[in-house]
N, C-alpha and C. Protein backbone atom coordinates (compact mmCIF):
# COMPACT_ATOMS: atom_id res chain seq x y z
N UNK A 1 -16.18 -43.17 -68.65
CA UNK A 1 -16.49 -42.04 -67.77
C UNK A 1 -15.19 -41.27 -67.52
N UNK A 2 -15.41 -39.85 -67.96
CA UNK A 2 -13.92 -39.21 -67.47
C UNK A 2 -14.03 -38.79 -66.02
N UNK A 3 -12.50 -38.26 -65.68
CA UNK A 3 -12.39 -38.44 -64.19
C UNK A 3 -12.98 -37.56 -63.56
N UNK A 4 -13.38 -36.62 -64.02
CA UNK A 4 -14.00 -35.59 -63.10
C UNK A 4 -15.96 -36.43 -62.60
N UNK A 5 -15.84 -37.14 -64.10
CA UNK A 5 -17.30 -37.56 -63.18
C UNK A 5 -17.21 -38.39 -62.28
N UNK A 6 -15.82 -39.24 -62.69
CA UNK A 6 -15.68 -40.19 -61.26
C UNK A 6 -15.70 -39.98 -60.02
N UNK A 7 -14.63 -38.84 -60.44
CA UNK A 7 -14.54 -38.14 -59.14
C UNK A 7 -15.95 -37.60 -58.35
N UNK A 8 -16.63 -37.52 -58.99
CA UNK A 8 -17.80 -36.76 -57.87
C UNK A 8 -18.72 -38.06 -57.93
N UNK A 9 -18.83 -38.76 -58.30
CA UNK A 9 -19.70 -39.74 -58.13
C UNK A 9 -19.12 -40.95 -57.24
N UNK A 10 -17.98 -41.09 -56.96
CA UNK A 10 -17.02 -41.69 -55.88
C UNK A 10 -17.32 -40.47 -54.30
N UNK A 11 -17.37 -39.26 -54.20
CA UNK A 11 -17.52 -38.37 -53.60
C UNK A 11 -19.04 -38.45 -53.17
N UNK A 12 -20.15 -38.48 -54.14
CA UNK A 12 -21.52 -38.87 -53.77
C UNK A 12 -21.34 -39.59 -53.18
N UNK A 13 -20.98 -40.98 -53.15
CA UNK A 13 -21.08 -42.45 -52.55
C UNK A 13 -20.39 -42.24 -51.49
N UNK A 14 -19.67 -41.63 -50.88
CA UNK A 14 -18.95 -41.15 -49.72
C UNK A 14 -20.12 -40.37 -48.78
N UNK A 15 -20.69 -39.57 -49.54
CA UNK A 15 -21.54 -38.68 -48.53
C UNK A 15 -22.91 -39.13 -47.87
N UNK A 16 -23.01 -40.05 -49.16
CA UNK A 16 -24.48 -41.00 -48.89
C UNK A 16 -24.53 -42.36 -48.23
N UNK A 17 -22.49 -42.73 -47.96
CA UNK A 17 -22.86 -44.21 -47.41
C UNK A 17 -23.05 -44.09 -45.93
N UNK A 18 -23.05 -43.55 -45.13
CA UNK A 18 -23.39 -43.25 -43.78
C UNK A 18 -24.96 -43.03 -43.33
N UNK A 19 -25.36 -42.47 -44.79
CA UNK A 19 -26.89 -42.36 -43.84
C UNK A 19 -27.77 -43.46 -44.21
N UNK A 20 -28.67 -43.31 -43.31
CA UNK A 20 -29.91 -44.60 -43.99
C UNK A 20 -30.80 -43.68 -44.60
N UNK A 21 -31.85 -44.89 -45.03
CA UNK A 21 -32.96 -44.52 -45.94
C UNK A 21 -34.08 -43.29 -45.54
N UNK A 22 -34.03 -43.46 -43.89
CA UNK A 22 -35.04 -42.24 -43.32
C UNK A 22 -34.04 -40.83 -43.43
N UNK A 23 -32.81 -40.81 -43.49
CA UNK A 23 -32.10 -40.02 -43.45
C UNK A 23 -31.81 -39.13 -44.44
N UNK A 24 -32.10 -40.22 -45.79
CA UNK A 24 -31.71 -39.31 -47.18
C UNK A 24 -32.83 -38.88 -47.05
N UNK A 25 -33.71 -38.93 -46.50
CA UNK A 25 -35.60 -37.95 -47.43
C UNK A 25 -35.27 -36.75 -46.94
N UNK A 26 -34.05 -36.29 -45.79
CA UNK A 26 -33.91 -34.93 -45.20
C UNK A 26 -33.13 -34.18 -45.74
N UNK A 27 -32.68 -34.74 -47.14
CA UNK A 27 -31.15 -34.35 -47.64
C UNK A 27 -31.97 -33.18 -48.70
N UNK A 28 -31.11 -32.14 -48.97
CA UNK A 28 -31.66 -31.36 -49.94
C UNK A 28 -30.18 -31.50 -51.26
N UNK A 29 -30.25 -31.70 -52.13
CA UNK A 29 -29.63 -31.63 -53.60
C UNK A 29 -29.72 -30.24 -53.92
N UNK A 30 -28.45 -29.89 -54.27
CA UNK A 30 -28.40 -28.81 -55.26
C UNK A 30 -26.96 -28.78 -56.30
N UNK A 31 -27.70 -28.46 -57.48
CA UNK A 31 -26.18 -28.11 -58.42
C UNK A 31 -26.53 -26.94 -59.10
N UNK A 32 -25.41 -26.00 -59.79
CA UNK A 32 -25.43 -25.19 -60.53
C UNK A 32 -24.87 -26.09 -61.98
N UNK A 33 -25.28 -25.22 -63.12
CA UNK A 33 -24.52 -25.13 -64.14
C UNK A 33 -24.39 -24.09 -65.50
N UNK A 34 -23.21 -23.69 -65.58
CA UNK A 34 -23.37 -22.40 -66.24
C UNK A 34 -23.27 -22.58 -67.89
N UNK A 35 -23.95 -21.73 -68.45
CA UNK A 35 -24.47 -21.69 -69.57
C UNK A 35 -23.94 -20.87 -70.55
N UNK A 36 -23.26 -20.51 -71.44
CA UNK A 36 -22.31 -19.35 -72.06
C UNK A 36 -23.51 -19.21 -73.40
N UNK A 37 -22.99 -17.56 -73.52
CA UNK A 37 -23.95 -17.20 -74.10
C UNK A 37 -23.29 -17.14 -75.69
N UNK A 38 -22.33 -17.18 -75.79
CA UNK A 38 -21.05 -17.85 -77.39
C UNK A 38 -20.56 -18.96 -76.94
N UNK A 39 -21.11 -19.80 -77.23
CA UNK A 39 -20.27 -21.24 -76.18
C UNK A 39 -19.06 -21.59 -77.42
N UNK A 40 -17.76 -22.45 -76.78
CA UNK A 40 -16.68 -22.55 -77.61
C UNK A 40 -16.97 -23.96 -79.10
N UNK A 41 -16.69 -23.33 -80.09
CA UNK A 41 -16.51 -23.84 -81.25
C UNK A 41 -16.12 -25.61 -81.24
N UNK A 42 -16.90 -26.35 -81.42
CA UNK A 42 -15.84 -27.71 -81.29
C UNK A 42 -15.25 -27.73 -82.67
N UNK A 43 -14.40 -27.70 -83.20
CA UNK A 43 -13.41 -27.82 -84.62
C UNK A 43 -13.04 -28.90 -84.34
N UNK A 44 -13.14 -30.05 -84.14
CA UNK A 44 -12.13 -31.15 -84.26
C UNK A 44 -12.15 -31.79 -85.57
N UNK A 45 -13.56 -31.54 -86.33
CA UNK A 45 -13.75 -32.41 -87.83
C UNK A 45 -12.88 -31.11 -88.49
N UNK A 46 -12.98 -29.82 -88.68
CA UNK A 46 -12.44 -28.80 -89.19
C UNK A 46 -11.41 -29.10 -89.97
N UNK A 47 -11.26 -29.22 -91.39
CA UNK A 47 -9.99 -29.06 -92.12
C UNK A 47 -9.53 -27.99 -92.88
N UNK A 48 -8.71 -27.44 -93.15
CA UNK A 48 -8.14 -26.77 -93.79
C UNK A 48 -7.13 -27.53 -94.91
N UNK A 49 -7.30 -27.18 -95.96
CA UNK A 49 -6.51 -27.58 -97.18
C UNK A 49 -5.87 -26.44 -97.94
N UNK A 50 -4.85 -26.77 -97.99
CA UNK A 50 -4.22 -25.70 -98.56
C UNK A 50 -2.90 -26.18 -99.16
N UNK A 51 -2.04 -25.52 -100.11
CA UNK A 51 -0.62 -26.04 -100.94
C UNK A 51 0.38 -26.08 -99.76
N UNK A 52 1.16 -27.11 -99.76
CA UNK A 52 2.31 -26.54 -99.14
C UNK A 52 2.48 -27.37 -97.69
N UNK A 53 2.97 -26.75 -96.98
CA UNK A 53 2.68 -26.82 -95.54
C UNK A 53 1.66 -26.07 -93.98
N UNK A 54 1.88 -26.75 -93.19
CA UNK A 54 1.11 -25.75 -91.96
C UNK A 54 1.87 -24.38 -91.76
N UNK A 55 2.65 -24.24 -91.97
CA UNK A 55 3.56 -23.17 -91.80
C UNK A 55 3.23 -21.74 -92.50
N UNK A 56 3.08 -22.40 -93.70
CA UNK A 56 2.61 -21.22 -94.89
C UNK A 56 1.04 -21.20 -95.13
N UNK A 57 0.21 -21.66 -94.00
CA UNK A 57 -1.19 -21.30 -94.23
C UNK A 57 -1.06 -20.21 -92.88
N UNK A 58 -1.82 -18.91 -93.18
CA UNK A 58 -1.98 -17.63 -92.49
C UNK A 58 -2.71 -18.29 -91.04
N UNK A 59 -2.32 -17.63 -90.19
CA UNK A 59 -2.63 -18.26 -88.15
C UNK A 59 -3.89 -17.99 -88.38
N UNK A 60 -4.60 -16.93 -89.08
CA UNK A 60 -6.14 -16.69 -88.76
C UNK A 60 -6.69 -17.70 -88.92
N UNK A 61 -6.52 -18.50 -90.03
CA UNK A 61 -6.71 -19.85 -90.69
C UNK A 61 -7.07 -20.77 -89.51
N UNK A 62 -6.04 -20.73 -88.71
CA UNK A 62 -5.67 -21.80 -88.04
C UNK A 62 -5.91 -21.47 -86.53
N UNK A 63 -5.74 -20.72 -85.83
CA UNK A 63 -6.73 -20.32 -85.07
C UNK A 63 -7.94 -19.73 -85.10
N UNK A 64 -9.11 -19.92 -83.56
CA UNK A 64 -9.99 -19.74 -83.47
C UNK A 64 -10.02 -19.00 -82.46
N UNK A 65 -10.44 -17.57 -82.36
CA UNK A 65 -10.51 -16.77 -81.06
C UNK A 65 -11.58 -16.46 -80.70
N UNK A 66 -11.54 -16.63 -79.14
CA UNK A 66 -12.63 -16.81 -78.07
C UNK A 66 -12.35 -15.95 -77.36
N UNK A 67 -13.93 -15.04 -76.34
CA UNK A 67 -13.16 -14.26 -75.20
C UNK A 67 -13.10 -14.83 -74.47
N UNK A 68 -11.97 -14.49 -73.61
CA UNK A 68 -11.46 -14.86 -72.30
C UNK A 68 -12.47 -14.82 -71.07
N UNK A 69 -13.56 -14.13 -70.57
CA UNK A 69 -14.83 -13.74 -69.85
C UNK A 69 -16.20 -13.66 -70.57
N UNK A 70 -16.47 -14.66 -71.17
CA UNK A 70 -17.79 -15.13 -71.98
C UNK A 70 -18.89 -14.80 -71.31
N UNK A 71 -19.77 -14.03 -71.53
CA UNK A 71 -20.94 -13.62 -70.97
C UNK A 71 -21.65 -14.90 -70.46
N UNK A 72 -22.11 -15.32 -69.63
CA UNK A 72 -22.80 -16.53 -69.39
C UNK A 72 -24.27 -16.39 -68.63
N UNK A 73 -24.89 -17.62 -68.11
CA UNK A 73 -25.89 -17.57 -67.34
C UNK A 73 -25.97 -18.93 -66.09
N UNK A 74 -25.67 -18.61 -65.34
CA UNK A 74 -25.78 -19.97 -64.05
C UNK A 74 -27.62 -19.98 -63.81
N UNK A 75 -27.56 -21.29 -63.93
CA UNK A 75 -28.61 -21.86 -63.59
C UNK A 75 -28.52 -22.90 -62.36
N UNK A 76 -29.27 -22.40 -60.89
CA UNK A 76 -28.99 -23.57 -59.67
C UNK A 76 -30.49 -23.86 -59.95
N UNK A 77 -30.95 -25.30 -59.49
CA UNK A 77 -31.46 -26.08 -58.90
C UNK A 77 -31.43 -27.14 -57.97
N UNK A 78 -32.60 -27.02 -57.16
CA UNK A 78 -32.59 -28.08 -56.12
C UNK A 78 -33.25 -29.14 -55.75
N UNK A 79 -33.48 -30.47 -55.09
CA UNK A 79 -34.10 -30.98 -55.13
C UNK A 79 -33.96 -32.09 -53.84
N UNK A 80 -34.84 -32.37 -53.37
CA UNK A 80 -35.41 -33.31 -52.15
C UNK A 80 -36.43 -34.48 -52.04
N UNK A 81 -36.37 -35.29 -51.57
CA UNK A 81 -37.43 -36.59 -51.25
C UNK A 81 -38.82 -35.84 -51.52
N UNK A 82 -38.88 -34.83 -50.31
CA UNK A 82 -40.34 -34.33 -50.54
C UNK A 82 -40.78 -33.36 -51.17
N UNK A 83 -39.91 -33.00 -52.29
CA UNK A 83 -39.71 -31.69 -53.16
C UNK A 83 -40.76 -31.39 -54.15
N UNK A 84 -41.23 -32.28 -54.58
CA UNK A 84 -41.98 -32.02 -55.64
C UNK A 84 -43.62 -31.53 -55.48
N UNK A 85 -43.34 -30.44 -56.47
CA UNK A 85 -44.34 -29.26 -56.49
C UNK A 85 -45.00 -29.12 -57.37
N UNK A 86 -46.37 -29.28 -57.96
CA UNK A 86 -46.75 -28.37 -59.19
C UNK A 86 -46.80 -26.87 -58.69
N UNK A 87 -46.31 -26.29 -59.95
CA UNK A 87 -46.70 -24.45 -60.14
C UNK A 87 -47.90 -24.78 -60.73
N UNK A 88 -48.77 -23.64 -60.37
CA UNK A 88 -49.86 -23.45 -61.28
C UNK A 88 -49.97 -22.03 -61.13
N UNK A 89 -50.85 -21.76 -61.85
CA UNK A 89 -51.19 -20.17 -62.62
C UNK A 89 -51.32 -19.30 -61.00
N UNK A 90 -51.83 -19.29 -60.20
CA UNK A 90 -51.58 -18.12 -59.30
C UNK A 90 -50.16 -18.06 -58.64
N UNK A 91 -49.96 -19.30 -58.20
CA UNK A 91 -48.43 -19.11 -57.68
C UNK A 91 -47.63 -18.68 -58.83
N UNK A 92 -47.38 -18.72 -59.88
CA UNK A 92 -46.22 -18.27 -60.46
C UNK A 92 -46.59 -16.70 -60.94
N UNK A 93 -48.23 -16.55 -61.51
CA UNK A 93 -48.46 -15.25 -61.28
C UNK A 93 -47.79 -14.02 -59.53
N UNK A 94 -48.39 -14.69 -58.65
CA UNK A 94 -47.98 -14.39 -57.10
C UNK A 94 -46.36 -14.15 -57.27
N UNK A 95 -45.57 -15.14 -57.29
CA UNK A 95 -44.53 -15.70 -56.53
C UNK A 95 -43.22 -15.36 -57.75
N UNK A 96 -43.88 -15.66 -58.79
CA UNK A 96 -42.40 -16.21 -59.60
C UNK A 96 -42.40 -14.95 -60.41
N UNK A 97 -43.34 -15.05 -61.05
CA UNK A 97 -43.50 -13.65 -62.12
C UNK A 97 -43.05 -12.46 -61.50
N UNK A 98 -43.09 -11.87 -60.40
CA UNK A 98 -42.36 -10.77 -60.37
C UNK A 98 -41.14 -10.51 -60.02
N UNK A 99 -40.62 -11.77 -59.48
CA UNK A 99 -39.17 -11.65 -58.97
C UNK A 99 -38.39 -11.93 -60.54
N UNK A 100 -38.95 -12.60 -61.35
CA UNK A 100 -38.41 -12.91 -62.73
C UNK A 100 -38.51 -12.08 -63.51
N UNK A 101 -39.21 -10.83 -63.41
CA UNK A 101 -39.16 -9.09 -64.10
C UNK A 101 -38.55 -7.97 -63.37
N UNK A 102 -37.90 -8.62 -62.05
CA UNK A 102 -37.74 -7.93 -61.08
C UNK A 102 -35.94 -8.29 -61.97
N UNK A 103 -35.86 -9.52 -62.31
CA UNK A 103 -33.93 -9.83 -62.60
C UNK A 103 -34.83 -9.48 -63.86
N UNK A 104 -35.02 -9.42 -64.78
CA UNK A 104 -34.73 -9.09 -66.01
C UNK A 104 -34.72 -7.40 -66.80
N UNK A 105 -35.55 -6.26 -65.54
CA UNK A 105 -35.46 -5.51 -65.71
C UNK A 105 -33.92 -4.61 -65.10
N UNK A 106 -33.59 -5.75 -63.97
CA UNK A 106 -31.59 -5.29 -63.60
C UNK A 106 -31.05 -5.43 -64.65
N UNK A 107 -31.14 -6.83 -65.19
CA UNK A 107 -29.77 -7.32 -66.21
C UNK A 107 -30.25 -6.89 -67.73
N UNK A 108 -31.52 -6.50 -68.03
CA UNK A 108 -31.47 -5.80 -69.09
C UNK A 108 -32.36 -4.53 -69.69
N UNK A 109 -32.79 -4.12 -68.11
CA UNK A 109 -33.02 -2.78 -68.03
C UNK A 109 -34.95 -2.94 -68.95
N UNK A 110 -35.20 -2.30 -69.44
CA UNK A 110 -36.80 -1.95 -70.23
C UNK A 110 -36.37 -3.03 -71.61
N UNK A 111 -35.07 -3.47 -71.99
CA UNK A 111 -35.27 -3.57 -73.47
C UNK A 111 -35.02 -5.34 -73.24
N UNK A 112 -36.00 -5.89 -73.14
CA UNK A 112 -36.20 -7.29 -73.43
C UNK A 112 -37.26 -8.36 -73.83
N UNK A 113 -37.15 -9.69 -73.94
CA UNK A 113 -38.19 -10.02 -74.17
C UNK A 113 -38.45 -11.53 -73.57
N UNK A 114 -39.57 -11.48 -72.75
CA UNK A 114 -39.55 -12.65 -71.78
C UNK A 114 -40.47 -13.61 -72.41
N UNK A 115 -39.48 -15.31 -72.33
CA UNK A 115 -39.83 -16.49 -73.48
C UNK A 115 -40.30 -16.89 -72.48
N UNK A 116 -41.35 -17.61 -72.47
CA UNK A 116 -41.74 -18.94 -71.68
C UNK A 116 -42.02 -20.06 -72.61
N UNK A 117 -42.07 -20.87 -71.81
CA UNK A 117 -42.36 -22.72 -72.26
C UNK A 117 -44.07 -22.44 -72.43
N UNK A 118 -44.64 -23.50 -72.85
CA UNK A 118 -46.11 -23.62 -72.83
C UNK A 118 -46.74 -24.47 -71.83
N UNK A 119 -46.15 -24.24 -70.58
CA UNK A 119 -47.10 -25.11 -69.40
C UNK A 119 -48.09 -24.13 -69.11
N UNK A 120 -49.00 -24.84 -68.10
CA UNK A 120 -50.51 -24.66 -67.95
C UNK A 120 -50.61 -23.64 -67.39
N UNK A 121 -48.98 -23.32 -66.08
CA UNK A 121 -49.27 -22.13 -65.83
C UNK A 121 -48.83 -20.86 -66.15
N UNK A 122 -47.61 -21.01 -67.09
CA UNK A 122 -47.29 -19.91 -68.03
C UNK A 122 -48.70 -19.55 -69.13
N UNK A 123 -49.55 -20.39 -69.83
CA UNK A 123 -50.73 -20.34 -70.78
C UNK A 123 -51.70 -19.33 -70.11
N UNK A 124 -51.79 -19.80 -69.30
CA UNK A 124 -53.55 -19.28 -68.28
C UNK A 124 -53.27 -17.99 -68.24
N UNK A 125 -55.07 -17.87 -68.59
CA UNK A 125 -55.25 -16.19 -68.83
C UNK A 125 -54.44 -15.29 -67.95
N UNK A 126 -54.59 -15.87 -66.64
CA UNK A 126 -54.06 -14.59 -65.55
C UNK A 126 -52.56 -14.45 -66.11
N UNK A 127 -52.08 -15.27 -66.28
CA UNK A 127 -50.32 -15.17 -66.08
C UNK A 127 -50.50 -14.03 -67.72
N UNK A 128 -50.59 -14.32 -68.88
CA UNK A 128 -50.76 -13.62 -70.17
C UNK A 128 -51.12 -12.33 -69.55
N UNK A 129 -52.20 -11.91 -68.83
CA UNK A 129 -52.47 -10.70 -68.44
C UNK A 129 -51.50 -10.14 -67.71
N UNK A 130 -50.76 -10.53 -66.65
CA UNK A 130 -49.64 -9.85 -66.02
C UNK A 130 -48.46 -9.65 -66.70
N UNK A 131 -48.14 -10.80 -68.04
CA UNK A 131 -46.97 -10.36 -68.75
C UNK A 131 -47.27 -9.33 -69.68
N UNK A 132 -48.58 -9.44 -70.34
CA UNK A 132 -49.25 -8.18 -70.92
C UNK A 132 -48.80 -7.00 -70.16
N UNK A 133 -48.81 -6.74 -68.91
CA UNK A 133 -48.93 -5.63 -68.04
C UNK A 133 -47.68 -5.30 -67.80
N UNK A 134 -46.70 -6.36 -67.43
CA UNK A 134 -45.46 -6.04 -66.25
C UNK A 134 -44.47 -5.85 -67.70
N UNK A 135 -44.59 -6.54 -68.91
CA UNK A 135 -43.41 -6.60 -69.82
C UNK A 135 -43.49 -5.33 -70.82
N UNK A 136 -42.38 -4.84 -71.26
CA UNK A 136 -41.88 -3.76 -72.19
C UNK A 136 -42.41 -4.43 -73.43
């Protein structure tokens, strides 16, 4: 385990040894984690062969350039003792579906195209009819 996971999992066990069992069901969980939209190259198998030495093979060769401010996407979720929810087809029609055309028409204006998974309530007629309707 490297240290950063130690570190927070030594830090969990800190936050959680004080309470009892009726205590954690009140706790709410949340983490982010961000998502890059060119994520960085792992090269570590990467060889280069060439005559000679490292010296006399050209830097392009040998470096790999990345931008410095990688377009990304944060994803938070949360979660609790008594958290768990099914969505089904009107609530996410209601609730989710428009706030989720509501960010996709900011961050990419009329020209996109909205993927879903194949759960029961992304499938169902109603939800197909509103993306029929609300999407470019």
């Amino acid at each position: 385990m490297n240290a950063v996971k130690q570190k927070s999992l030594a830090c969990s066990k800190a936050l959680l040894k004080p309470l009892t069992a009726n205590k954690i069901k009140h706790v709410f969980f949340t983490a982010e984690k961000n998502f890059y939209l060119n994520p960085p190259v792992n090269n570590q198998n990467d060889r280069i062969w060439a005559k000679g030495r490292k010296k006399n093979v050209s830097m392009s060769r040998l470096l790999i350039k990345r931008e410095k401010f990688a377009p990304h996407l944060m994803v938070s979720a949360g979660c609790c003792y008594g958290g768990k929810a099914k969505v089904n087809a009107s609530y996410y029609v209601m609730e989710l579906l428009p706030n989720l055309m509501k960010d996709c028409r900011y961050l990419l204006s009329d020209n996109f195209i909205f993927q879903q998974a194949g759960s029961p309530a992304h499938t169902a007629a109603v939800a197909q009819d509103s993306i029929q309707k609300n999407c470019p």
